[in-house]
N, C-alpha and C. Protein backbone atom coordinates (compact mmCIF):
# COMPACT_ATOMS: atom_id res chain seq x y z
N UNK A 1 44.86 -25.37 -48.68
CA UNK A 1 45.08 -24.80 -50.00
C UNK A 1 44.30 -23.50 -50.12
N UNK A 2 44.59 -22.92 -50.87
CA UNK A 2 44.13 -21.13 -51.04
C UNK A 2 44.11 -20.26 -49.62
N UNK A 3 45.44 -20.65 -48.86
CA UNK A 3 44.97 -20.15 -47.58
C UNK A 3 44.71 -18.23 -47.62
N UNK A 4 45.28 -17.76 -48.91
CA UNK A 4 45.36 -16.35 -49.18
C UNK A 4 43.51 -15.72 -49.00
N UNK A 5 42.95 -16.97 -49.82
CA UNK A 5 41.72 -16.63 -50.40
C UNK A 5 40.85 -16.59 -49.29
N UNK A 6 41.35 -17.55 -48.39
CA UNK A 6 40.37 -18.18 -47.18
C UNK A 6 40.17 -17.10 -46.25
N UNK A 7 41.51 -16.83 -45.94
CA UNK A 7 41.68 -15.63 -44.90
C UNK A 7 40.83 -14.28 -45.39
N UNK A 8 40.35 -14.25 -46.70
CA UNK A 8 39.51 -13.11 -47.37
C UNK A 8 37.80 -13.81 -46.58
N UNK A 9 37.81 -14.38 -46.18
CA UNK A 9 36.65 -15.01 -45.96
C UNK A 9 36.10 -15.99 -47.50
N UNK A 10 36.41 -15.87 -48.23
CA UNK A 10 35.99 -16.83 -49.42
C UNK A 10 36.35 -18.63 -49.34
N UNK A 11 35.25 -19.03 -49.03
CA UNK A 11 35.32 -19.92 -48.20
C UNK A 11 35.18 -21.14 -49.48
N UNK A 12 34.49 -21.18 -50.47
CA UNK A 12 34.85 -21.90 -51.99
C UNK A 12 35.51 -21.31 -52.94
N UNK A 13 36.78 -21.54 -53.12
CA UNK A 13 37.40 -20.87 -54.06
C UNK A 13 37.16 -21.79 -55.30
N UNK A 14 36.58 -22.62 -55.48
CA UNK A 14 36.41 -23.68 -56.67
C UNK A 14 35.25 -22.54 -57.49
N UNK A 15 34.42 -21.93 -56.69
CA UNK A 15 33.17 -21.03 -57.22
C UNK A 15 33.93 -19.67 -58.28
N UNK A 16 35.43 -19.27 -57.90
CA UNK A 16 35.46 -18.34 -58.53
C UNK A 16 35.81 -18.20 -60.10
N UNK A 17 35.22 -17.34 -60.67
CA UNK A 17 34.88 -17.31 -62.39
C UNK A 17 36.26 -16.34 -62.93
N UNK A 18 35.98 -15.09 -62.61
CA UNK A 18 37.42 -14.17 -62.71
C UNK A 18 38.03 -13.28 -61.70
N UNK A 19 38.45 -12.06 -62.09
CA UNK A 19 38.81 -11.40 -61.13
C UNK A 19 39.52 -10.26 -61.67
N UNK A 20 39.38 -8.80 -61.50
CA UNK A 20 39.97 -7.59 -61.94
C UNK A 20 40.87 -7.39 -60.89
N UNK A 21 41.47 -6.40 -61.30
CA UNK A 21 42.71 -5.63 -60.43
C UNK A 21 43.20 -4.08 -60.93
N UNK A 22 42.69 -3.52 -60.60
CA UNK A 22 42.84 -1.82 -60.93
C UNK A 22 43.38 -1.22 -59.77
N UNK A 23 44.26 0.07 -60.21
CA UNK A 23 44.71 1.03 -59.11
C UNK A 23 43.67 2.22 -58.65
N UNK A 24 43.38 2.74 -57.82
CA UNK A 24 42.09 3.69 -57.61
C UNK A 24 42.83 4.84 -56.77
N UNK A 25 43.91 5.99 -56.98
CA UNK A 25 44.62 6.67 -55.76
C UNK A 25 45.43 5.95 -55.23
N UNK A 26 45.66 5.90 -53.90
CA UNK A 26 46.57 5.44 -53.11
C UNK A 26 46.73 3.41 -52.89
N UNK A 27 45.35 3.22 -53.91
CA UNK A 27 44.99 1.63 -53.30
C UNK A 27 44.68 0.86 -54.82
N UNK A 28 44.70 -0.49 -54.52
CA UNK A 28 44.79 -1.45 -55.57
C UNK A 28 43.27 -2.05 -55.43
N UNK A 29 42.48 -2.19 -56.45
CA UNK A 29 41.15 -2.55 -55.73
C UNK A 29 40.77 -3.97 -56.64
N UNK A 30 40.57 -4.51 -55.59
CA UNK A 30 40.82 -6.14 -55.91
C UNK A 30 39.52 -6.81 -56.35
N UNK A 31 38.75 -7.29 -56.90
CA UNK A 31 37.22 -7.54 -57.41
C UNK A 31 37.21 -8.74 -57.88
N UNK A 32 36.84 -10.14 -57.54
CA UNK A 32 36.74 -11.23 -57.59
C UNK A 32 35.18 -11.76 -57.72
N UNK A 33 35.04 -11.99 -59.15
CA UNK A 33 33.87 -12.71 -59.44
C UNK A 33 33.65 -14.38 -59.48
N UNK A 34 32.48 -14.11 -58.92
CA UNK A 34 32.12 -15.89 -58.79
C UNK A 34 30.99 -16.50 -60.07
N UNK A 35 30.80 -17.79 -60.80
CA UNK A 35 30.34 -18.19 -61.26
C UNK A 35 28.95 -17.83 -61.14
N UNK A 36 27.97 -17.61 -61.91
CA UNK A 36 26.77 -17.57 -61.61
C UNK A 36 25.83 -18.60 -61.49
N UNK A 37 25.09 -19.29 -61.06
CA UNK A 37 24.30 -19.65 -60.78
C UNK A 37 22.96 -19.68 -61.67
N UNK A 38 22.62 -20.57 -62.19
CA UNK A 38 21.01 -20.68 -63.03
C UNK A 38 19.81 -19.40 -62.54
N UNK A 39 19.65 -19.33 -63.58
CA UNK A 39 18.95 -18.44 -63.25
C UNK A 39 18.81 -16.21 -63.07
N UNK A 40 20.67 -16.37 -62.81
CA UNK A 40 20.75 -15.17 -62.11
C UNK A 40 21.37 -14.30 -63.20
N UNK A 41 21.12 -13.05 -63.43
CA UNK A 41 21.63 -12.26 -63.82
C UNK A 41 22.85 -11.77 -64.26
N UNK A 42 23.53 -11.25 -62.96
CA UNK A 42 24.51 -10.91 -62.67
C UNK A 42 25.22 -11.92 -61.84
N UNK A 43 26.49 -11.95 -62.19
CA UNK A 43 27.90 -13.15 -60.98
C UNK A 43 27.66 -12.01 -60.08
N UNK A 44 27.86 -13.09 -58.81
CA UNK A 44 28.12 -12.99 -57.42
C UNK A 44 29.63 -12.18 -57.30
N UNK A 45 29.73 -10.93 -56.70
CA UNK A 45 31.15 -10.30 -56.20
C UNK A 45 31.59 -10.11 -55.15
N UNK A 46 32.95 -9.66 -54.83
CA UNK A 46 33.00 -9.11 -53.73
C UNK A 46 34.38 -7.83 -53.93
N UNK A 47 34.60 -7.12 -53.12
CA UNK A 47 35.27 -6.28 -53.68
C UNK A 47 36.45 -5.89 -51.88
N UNK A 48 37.93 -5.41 -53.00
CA UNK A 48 38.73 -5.52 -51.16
C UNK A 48 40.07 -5.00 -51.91
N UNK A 49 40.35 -3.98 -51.23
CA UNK A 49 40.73 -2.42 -51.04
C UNK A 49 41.66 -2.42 -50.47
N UNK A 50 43.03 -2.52 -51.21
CA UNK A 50 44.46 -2.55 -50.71
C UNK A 50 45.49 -1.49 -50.87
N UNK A 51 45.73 -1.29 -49.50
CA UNK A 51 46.47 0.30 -49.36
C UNK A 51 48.12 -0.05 -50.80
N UNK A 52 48.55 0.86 -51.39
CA UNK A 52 49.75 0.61 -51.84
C UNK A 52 50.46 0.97 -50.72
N UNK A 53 51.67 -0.07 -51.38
CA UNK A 53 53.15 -0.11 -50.16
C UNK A 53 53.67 1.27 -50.44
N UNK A 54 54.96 1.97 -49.63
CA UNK A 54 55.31 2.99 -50.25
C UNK A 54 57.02 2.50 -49.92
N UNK A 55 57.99 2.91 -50.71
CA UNK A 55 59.28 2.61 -50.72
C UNK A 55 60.06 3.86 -50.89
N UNK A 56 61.33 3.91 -50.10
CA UNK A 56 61.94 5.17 -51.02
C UNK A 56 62.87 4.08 -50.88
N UNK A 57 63.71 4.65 -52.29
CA UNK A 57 64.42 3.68 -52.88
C UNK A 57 65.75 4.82 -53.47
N UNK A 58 66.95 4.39 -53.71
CA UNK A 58 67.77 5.65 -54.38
C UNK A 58 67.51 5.95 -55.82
N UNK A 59 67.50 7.18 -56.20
CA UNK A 59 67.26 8.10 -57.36
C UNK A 59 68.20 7.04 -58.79
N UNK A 60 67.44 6.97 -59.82
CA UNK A 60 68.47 6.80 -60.48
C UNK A 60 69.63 7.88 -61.39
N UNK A 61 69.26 8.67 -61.02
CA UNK A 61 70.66 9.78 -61.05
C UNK A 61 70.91 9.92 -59.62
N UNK A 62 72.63 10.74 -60.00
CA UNK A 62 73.08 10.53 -58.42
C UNK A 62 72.77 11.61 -57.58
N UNK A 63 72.50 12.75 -58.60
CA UNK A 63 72.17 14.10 -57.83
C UNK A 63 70.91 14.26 -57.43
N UNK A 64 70.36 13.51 -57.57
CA UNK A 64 68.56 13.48 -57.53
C UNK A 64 68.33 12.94 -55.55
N UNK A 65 69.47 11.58 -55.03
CA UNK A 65 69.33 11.41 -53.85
C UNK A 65 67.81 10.16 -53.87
N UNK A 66 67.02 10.00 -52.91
CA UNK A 66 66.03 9.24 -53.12
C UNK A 66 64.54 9.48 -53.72
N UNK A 67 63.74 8.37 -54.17
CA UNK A 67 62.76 8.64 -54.75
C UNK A 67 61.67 7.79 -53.55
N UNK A 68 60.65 8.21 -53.40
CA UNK A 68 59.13 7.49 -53.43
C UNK A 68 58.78 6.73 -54.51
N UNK A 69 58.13 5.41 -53.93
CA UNK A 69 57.48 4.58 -54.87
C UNK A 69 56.69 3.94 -54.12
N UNK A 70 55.06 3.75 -55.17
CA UNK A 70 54.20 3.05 -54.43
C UNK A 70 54.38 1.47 -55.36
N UNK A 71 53.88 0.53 -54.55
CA UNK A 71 53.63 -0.86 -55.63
C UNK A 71 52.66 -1.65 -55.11
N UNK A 72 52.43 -2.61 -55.11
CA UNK A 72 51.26 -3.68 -54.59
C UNK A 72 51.56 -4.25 -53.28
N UNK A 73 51.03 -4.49 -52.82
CA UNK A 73 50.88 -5.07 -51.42
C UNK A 73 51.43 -6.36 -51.36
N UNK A 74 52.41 -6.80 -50.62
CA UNK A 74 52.61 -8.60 -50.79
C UNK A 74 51.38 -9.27 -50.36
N UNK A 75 50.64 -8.55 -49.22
CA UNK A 75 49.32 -9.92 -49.03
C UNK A 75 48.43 -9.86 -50.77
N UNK A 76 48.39 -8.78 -51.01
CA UNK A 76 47.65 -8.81 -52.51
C UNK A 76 48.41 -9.98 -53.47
N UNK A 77 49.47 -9.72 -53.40
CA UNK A 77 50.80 -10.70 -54.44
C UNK A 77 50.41 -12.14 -54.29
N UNK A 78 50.08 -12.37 -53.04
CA UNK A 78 50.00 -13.72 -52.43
C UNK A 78 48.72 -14.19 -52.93
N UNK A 79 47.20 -13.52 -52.88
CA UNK A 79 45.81 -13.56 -53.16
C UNK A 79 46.12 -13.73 -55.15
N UNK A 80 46.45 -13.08 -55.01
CA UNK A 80 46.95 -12.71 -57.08
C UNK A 80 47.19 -14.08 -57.43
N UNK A 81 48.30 -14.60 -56.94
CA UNK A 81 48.73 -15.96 -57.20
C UNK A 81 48.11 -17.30 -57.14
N UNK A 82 47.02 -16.63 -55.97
CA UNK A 82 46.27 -17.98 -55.64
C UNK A 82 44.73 -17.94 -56.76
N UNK A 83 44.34 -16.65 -57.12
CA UNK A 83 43.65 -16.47 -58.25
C UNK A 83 44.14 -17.09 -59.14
N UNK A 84 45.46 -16.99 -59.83
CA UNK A 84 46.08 -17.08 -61.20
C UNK A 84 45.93 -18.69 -61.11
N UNK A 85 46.07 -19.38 -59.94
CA UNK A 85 46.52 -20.85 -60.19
C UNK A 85 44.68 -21.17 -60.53
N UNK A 86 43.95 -20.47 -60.08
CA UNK A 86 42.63 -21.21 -60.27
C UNK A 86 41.55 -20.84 -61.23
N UNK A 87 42.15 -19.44 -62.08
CA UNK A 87 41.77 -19.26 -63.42
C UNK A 87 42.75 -19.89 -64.22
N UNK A 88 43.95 -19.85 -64.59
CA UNK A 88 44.65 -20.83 -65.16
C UNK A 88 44.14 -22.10 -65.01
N UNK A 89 43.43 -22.81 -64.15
CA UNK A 89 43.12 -24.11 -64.26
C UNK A 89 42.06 -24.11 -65.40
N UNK A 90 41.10 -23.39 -65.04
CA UNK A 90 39.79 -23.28 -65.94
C UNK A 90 40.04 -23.26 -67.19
N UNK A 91 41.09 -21.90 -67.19
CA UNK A 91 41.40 -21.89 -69.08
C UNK A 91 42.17 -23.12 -69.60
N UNK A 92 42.77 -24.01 -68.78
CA UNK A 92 43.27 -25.27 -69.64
C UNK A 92 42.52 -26.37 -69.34
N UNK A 93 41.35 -26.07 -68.66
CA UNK A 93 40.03 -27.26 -69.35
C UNK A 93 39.51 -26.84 -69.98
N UNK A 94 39.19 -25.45 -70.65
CA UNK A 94 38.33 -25.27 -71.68
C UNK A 94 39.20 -25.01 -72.97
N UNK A 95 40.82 -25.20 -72.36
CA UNK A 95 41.56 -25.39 -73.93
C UNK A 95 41.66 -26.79 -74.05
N UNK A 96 41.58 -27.57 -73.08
CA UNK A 96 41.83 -29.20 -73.13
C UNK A 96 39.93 -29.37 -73.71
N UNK A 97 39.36 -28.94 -73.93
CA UNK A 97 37.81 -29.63 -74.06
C UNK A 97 37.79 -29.33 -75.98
N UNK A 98 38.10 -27.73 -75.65
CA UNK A 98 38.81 -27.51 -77.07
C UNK A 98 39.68 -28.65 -78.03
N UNK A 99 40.69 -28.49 -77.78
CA UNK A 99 41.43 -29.61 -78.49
C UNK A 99 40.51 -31.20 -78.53
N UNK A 100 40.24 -31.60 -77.80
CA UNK A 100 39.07 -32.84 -77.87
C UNK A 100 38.55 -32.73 -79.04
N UNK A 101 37.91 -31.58 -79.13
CA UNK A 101 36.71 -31.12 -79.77
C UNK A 101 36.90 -31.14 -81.53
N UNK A 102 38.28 -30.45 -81.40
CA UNK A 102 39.02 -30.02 -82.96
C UNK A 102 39.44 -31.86 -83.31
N UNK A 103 39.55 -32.43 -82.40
CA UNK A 103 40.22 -33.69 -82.74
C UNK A 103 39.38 -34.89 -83.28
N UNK A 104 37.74 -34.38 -82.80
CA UNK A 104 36.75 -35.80 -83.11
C UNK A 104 36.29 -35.01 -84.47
N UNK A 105 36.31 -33.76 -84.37
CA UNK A 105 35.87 -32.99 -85.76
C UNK A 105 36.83 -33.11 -86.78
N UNK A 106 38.07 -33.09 -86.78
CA UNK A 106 39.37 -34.45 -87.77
C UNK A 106 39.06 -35.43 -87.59
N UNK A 107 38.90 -36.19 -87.10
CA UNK A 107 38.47 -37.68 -87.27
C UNK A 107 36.98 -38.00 -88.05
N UNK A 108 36.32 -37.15 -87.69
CA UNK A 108 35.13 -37.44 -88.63
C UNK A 108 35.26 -37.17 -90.29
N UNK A 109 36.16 -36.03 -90.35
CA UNK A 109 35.93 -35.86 -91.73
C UNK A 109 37.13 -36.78 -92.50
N UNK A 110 37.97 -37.15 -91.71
CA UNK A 110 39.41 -38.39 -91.81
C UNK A 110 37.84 -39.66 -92.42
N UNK A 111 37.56 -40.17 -91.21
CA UNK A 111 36.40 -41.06 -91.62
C UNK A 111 35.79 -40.91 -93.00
N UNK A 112 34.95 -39.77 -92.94
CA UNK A 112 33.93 -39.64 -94.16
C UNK A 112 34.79 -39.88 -95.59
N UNK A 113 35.74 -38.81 -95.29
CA UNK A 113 36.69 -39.19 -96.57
C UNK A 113 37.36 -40.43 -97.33
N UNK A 114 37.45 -41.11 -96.08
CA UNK A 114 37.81 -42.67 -96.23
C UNK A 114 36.42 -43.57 -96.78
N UNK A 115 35.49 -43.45 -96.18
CA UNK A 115 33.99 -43.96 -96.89
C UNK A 115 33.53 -43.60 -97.87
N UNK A 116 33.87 -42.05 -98.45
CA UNK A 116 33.51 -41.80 -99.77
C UNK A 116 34.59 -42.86 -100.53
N UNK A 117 35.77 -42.72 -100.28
CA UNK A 117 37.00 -43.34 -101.05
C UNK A 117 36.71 -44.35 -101.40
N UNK A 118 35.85 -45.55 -100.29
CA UNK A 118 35.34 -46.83 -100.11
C UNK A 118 34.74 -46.92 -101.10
N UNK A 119 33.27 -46.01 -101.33
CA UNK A 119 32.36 -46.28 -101.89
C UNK A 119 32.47 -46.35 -103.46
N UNK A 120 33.81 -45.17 -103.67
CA UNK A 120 33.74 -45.08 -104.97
C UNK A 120 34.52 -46.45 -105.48
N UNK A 121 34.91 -47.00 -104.84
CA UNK A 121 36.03 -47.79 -105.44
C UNK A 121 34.88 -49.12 -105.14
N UNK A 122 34.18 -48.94 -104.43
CA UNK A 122 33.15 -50.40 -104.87
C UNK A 122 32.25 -50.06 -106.05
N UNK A 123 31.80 -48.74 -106.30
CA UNK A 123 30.93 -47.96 -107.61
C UNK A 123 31.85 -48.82 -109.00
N UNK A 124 33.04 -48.49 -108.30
CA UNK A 124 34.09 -48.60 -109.80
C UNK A 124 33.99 -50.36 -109.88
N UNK A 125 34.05 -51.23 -109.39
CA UNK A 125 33.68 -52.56 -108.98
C UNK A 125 32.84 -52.88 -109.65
N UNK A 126 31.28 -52.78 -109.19
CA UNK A 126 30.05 -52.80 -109.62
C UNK A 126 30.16 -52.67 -110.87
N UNK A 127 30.19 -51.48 -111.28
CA UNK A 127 30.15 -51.04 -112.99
C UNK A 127 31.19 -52.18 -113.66
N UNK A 128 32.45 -52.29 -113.32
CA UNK A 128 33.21 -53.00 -113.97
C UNK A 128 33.14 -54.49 -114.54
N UNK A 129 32.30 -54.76 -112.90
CA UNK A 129 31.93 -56.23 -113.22
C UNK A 129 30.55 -56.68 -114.00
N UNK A 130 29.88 -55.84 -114.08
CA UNK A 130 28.84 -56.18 -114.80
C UNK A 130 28.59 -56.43 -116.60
């Protein structure tokens, strides 16, 4: 699994936190941050420098003939993907921890509201019967 990542030498991909992707000239520059560690400052990086592809492709007018085009690299496409599946994981445990969270915080005030309700209606009891 992550064989994209592996072949980068990144040998725990469970460690990685995010990851940028900017164009710089002729190249796509790829920057993959890792979780930090107690203690430290700054996340752990590494950084990796991908030539753009170049295409000529036909003009979209007809008198024009062909155009140049640069785009992303497929080994990059491939690394991209294997990022996306393992920040996407993260963000839907910390939206799944989320929702938990919103759900015991409704239930408590579901509760309380029900115990005030309780109480008053034994208040109303008390007084009545006396």
């Amino acid at each position: 699994m992550y064989d994209n990542l592996k072949g980068l030498g990144i040998t725990s991909p469970e460690d990685i936190d995010r990851y940028s992707l900017r164009q710089e000239a002729n190249n796509d520059i790829l920057k993959i941050y890792f979780r930090k560690d107690k203690g430290e400052f700054f996340a752990k990086s590494v950084k990796f420098k991908y030539p753009r592809q170049r295409k000529t492709v036909v003009a979209d007018n007809a008198s024009q003939g062909y155009k140049e085009i640069q785009e992303i690299s497929p080994n990059l496409r491939y690394v991209i993907d294997e990022l996306d599946q393992i920040c996407q994981r993260d963000q839907v445990e910390v939206d799944l921890k989320r929702k938990i969270l919103d759900d015991l915080r409704h239930l408590e005030s579901v509760v309380s509201n029900k115990i005030a309700e309780i109480e008053s209606d034994l208040d109303k009891l008390t007084r009545g019967g006396r």
